[in-house]
PDB file of N, CA and C in Angstrom:
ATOM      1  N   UNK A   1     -47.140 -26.700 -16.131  1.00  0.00           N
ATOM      2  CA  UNK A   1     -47.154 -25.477 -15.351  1.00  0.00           C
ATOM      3  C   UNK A   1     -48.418 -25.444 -14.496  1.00  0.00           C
ATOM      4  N   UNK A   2     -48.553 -24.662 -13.681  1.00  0.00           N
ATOM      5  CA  UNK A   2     -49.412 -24.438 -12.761  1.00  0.00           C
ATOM      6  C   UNK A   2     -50.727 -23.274 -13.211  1.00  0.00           C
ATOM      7  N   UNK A   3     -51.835 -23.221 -12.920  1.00  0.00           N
ATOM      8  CA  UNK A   3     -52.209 -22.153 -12.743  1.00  0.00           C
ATOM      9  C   UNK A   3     -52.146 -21.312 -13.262  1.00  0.00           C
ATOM     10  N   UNK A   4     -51.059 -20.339 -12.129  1.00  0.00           N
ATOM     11  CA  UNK A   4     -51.126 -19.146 -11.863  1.00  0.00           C
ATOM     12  C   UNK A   4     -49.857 -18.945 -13.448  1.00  0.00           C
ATOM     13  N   UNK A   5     -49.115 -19.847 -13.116  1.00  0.00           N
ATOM     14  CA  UNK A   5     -48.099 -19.680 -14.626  1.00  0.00           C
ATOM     15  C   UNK A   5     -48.756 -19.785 -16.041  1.00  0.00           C
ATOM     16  N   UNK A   6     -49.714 -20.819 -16.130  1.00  0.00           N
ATOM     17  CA  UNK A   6     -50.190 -20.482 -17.606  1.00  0.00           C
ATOM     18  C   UNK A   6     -50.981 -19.433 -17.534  1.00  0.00           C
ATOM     19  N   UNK A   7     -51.683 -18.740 -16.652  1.00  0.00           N
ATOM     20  CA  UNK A   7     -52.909 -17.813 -17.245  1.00  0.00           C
ATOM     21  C   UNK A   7     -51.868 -16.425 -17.218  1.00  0.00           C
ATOM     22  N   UNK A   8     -50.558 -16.206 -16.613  1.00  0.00           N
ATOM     23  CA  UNK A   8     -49.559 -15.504 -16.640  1.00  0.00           C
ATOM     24  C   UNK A   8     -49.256 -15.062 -17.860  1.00  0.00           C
ATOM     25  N   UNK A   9     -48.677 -16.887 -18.805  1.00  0.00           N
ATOM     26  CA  UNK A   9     -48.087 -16.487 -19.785  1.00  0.00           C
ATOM     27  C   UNK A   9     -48.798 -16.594 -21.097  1.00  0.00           C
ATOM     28  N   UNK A  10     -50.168 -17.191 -20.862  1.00  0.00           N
ATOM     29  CA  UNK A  10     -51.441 -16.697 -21.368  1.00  0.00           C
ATOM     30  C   UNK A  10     -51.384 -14.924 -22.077  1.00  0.00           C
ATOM     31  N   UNK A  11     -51.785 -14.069 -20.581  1.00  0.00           N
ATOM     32  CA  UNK A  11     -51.794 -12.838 -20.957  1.00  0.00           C
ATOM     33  C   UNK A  11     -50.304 -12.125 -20.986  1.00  0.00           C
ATOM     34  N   UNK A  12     -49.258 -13.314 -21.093  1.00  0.00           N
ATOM     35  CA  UNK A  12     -48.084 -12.354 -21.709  1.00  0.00           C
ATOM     36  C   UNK A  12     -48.398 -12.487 -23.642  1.00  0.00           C
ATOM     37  N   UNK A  13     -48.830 -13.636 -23.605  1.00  0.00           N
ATOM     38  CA  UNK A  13     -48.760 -13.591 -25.256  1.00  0.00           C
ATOM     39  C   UNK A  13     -49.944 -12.419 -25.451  1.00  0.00           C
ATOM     40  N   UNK A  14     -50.810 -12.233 -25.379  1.00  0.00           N
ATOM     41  CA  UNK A  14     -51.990 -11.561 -25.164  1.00  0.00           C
ATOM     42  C   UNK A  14     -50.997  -9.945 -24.953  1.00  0.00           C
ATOM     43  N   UNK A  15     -50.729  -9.456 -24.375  1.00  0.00           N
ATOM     44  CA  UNK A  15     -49.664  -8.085 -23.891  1.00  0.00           C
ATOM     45  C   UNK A  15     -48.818  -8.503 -25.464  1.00  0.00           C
ATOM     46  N   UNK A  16     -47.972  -9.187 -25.418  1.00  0.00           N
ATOM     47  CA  UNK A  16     -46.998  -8.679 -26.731  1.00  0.00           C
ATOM     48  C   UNK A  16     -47.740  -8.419 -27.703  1.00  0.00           C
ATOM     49  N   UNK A  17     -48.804  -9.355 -27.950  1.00  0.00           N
ATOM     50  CA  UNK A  17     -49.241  -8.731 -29.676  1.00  0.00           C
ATOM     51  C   UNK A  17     -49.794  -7.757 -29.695  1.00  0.00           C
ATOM     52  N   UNK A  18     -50.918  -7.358 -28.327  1.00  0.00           N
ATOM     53  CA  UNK A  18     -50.825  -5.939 -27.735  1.00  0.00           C
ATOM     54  C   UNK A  18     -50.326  -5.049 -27.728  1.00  0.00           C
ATOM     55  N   UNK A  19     -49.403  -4.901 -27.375  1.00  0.00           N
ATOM     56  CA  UNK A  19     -48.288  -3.475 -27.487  1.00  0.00           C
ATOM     57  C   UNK A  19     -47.430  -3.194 -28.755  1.00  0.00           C
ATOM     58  N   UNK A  20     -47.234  -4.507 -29.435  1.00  0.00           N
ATOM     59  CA  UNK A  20     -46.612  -4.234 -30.982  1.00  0.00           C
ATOM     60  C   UNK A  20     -47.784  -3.744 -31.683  1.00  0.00           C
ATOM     61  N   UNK A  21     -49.097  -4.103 -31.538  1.00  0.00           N
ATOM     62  CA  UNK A  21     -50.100  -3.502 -32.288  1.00  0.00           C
ATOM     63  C   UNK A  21     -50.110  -2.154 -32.188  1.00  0.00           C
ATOM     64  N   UNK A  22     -50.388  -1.626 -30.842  1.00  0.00           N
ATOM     65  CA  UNK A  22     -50.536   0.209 -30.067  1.00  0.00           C
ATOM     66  C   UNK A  22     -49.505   0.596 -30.376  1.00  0.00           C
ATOM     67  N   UNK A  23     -48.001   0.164 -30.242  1.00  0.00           N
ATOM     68  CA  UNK A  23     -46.839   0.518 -30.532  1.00  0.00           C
ATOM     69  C   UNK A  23     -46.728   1.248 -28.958  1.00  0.00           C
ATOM     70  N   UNK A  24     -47.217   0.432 -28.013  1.00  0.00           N
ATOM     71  CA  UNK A  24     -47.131   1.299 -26.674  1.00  0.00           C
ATOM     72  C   UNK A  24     -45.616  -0.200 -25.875  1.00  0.00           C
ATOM     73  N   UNK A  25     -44.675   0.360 -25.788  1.00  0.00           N
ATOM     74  CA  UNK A  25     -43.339   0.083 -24.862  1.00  0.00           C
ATOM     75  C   UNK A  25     -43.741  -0.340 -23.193  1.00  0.00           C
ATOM     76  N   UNK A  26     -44.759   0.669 -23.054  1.00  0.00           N
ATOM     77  CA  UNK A  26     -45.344   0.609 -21.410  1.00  0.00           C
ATOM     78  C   UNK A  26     -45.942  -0.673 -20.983  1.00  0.00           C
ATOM     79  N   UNK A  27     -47.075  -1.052 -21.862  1.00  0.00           N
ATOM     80  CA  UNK A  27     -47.775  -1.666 -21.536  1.00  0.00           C
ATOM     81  C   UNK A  27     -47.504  -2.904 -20.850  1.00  0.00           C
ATOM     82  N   UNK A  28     -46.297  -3.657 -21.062  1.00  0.00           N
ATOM     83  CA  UNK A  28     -45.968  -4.344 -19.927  1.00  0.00           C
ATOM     84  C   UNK A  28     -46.257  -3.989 -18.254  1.00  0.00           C
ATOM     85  N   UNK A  29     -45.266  -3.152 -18.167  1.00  0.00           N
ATOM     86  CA  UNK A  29     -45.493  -2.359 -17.047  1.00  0.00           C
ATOM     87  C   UNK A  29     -46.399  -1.797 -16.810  1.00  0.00           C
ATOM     88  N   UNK A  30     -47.343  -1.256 -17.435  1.00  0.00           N
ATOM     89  CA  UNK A  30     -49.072  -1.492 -16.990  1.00  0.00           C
ATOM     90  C   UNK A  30     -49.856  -2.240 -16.542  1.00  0.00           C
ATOM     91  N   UNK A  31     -49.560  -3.401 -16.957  1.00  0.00           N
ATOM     92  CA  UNK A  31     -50.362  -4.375 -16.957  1.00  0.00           C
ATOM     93  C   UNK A  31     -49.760  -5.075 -15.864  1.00  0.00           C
ATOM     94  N   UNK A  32     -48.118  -5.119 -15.797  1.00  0.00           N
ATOM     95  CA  UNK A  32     -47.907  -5.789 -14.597  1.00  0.00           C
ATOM     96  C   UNK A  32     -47.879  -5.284 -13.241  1.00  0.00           C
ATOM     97  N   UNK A  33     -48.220  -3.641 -12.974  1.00  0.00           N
ATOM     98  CA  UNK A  33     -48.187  -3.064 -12.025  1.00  0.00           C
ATOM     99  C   UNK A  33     -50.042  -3.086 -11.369  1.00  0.00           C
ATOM    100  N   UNK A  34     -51.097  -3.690 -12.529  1.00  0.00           N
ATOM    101  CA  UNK A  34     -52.311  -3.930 -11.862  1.00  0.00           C
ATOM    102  C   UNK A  34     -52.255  -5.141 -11.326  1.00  0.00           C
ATOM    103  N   UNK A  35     -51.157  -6.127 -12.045  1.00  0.00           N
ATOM    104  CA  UNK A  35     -51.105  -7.673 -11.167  1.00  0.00           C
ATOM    105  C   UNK A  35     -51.022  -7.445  -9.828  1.00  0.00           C
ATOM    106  N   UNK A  36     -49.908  -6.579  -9.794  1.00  0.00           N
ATOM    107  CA  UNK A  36     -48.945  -6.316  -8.287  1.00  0.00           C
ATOM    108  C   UNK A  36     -49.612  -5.965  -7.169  1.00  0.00           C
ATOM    109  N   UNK A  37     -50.561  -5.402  -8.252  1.00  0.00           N
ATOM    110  CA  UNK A  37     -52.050  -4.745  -6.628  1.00  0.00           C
ATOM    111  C   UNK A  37     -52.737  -5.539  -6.032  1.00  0.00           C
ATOM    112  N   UNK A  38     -52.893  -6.585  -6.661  1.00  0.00           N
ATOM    113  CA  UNK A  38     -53.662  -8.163  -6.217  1.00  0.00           C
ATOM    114  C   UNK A  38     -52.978  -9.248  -5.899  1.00  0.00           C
ATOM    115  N   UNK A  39     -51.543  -9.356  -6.857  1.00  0.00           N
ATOM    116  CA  UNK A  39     -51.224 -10.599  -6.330  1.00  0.00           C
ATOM    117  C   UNK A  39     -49.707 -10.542  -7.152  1.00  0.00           C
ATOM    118  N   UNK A  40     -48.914 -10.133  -6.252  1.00  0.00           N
ATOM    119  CA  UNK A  40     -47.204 -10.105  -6.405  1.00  0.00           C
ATOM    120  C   UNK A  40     -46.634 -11.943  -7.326  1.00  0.00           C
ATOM    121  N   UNK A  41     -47.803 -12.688  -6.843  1.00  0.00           N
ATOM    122  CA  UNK A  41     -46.995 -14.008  -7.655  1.00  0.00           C
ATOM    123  C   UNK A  41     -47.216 -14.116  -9.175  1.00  0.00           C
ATOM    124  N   UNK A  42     -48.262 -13.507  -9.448  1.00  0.00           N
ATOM    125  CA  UNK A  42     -49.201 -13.785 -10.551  1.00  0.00           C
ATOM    126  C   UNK A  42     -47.630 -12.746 -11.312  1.00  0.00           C
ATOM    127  N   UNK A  43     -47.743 -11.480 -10.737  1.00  0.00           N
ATOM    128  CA  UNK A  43     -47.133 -10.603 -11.306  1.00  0.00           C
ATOM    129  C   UNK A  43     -45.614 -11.138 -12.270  1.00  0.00           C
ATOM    130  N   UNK A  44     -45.141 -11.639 -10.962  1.00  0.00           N
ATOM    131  CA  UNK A  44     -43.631 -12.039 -11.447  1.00  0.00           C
ATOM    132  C   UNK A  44     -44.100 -13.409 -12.400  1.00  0.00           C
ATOM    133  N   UNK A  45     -45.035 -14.201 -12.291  1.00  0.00           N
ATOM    134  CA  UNK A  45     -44.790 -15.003 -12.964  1.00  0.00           C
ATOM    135  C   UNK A  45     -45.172 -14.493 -14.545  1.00  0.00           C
ATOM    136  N   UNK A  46     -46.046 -13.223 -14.770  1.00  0.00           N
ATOM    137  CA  UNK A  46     -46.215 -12.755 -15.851  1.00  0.00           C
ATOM    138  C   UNK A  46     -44.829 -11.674 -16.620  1.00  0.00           C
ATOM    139  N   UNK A  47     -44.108 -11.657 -15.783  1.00  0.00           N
ATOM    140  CA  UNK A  47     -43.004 -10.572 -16.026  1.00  0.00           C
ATOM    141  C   UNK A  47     -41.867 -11.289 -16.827  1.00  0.00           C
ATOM    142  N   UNK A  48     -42.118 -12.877 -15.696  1.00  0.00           N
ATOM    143  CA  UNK A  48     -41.259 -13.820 -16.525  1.00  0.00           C
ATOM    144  C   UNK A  48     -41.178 -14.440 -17.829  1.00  0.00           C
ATOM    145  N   UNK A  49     -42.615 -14.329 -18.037  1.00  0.00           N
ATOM    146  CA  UNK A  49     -43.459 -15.214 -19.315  1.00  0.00           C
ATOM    147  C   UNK A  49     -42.676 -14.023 -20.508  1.00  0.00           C
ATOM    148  N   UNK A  50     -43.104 -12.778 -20.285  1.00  0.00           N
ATOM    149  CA  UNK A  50     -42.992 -12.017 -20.840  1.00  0.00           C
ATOM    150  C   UNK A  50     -41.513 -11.705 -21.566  1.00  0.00           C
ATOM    151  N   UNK A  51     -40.120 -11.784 -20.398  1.00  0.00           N
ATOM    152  CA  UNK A  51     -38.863 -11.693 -20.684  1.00  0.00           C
ATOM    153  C   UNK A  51     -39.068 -12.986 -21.577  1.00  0.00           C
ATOM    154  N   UNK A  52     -39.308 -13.828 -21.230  1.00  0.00           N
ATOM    155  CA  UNK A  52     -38.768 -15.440 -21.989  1.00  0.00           C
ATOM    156  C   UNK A  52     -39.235 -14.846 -23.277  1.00  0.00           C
ATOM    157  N   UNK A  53     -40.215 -15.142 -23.435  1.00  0.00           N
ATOM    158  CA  UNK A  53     -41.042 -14.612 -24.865  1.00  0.00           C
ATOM    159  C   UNK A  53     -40.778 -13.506 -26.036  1.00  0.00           C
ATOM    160  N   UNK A  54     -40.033 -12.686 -25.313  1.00  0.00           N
ATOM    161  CA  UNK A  54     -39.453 -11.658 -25.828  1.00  0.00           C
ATOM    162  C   UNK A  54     -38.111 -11.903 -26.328  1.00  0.00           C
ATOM    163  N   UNK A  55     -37.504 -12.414 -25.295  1.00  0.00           N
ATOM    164  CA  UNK A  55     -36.047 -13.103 -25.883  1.00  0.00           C
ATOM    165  C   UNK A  55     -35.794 -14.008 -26.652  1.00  0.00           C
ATOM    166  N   UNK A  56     -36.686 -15.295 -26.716  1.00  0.00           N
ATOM    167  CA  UNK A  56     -36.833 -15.924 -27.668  1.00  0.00           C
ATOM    168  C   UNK A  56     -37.551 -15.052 -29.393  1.00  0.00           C
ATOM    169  N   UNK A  57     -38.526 -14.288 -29.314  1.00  0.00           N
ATOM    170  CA  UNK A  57     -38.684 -13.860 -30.814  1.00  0.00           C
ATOM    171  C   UNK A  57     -37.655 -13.454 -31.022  1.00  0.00           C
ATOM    172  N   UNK A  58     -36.574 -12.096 -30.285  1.00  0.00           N
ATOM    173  CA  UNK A  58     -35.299 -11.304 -30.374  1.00  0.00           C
ATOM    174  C   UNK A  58     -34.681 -12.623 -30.972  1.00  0.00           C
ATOM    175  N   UNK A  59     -34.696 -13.940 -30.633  1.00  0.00           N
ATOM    176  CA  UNK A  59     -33.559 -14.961 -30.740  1.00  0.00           C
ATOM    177  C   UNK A  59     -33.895 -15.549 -32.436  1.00  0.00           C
ATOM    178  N   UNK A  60     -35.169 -15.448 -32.286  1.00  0.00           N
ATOM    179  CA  UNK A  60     -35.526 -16.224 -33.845  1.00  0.00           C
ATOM    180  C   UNK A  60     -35.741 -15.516 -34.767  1.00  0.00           C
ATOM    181  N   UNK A  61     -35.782 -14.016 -34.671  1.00  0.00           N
ATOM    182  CA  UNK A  61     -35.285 -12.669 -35.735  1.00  0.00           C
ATOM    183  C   UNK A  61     -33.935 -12.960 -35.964  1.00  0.00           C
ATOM    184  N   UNK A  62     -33.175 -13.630 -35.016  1.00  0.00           N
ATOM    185  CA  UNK A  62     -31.824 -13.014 -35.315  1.00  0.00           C
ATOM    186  C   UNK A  62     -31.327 -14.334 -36.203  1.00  0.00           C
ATOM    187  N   UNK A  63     -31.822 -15.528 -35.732  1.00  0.00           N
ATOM    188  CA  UNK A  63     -31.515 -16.936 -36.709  1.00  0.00           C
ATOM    189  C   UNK A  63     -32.038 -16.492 -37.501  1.00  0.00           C
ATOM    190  N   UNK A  64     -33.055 -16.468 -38.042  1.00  0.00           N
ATOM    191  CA  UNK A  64     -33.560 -15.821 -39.242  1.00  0.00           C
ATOM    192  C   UNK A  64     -33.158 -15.141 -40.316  1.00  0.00           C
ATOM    193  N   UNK A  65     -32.810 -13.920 -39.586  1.00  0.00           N
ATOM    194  CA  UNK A  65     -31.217 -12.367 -40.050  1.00  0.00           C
ATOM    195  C   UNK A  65     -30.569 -13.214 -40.956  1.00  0.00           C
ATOM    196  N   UNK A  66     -29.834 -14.179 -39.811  1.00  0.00           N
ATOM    197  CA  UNK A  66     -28.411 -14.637 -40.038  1.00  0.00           C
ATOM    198  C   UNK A  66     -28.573 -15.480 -41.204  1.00  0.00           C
ATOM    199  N   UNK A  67     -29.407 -16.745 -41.220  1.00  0.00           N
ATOM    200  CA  UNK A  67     -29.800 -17.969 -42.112  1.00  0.00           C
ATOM    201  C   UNK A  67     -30.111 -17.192 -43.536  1.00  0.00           C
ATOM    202  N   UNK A  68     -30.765 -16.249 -43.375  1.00  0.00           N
ATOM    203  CA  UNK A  68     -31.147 -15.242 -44.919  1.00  0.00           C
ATOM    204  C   UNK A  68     -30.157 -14.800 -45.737  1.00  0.00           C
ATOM    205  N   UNK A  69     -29.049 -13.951 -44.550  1.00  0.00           N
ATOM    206  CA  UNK A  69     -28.000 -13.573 -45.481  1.00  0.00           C
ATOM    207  C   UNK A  69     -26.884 -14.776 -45.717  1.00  0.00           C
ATOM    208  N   UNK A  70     -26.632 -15.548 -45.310  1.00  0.00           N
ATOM    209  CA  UNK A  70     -26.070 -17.203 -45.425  1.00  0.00           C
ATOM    210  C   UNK A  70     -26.272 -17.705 -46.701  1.00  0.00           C
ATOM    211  N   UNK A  71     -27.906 -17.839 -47.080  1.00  0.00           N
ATOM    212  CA  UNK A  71     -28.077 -18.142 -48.170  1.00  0.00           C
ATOM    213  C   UNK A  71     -28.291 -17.190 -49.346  1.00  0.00           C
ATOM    214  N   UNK A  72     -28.464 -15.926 -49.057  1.00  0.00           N
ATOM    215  CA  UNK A  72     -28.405 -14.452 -50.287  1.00  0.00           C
ATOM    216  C   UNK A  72     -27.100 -14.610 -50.610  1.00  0.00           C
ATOM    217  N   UNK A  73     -25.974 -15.329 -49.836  1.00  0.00           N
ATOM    218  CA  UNK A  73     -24.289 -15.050 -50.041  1.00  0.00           C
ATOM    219  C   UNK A  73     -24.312 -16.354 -51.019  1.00  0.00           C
ATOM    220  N   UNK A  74     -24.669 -17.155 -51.332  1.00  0.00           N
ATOM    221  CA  UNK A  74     -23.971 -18.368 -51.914  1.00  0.00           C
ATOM    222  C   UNK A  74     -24.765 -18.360 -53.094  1.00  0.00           C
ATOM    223  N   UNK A  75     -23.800 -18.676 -54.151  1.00  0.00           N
ATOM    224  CA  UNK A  75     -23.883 -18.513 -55.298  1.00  0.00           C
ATOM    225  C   UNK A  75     -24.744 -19.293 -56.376  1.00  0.00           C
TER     226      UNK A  75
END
């Protein structure tokens, strides 16, 4: 990656453990609306980091879910 993409998804990891800590929902959108004031690329590339990142934990809670009760079922 470039740059502007790792220090992006840098402070996306940095923002998630962030906002699950505060329990603040916004803070994405805080944080990505001060990018936007300086620099629209930085922004999206942090918005992106952020969806990926998010969808993937959502994805490995849910293997997780699933693999747990899989093996709680068998005898």
């Amino acid at each position: 990656m470039g740059i502007t993409e790792d220090l992006a998804d840098e402070l996306a990891i940095e923002t998630i453990k962030a906002a699950a800590e505060l329990g603040d929902d916004t803070l994405f959108d805080q944080i990505a609306q001060a990018l936007g004031a300086t620099s629209t690329t930085t922004q999206e590339a942090f918005l992106t980091a952020v969806r990926v990142r998010t969808a993937q934990q959502r994805a490995q809670k849910m293997l997780a879910d699933k693999l747990a009760r899989a093996r709680a079922a068998k005898p």
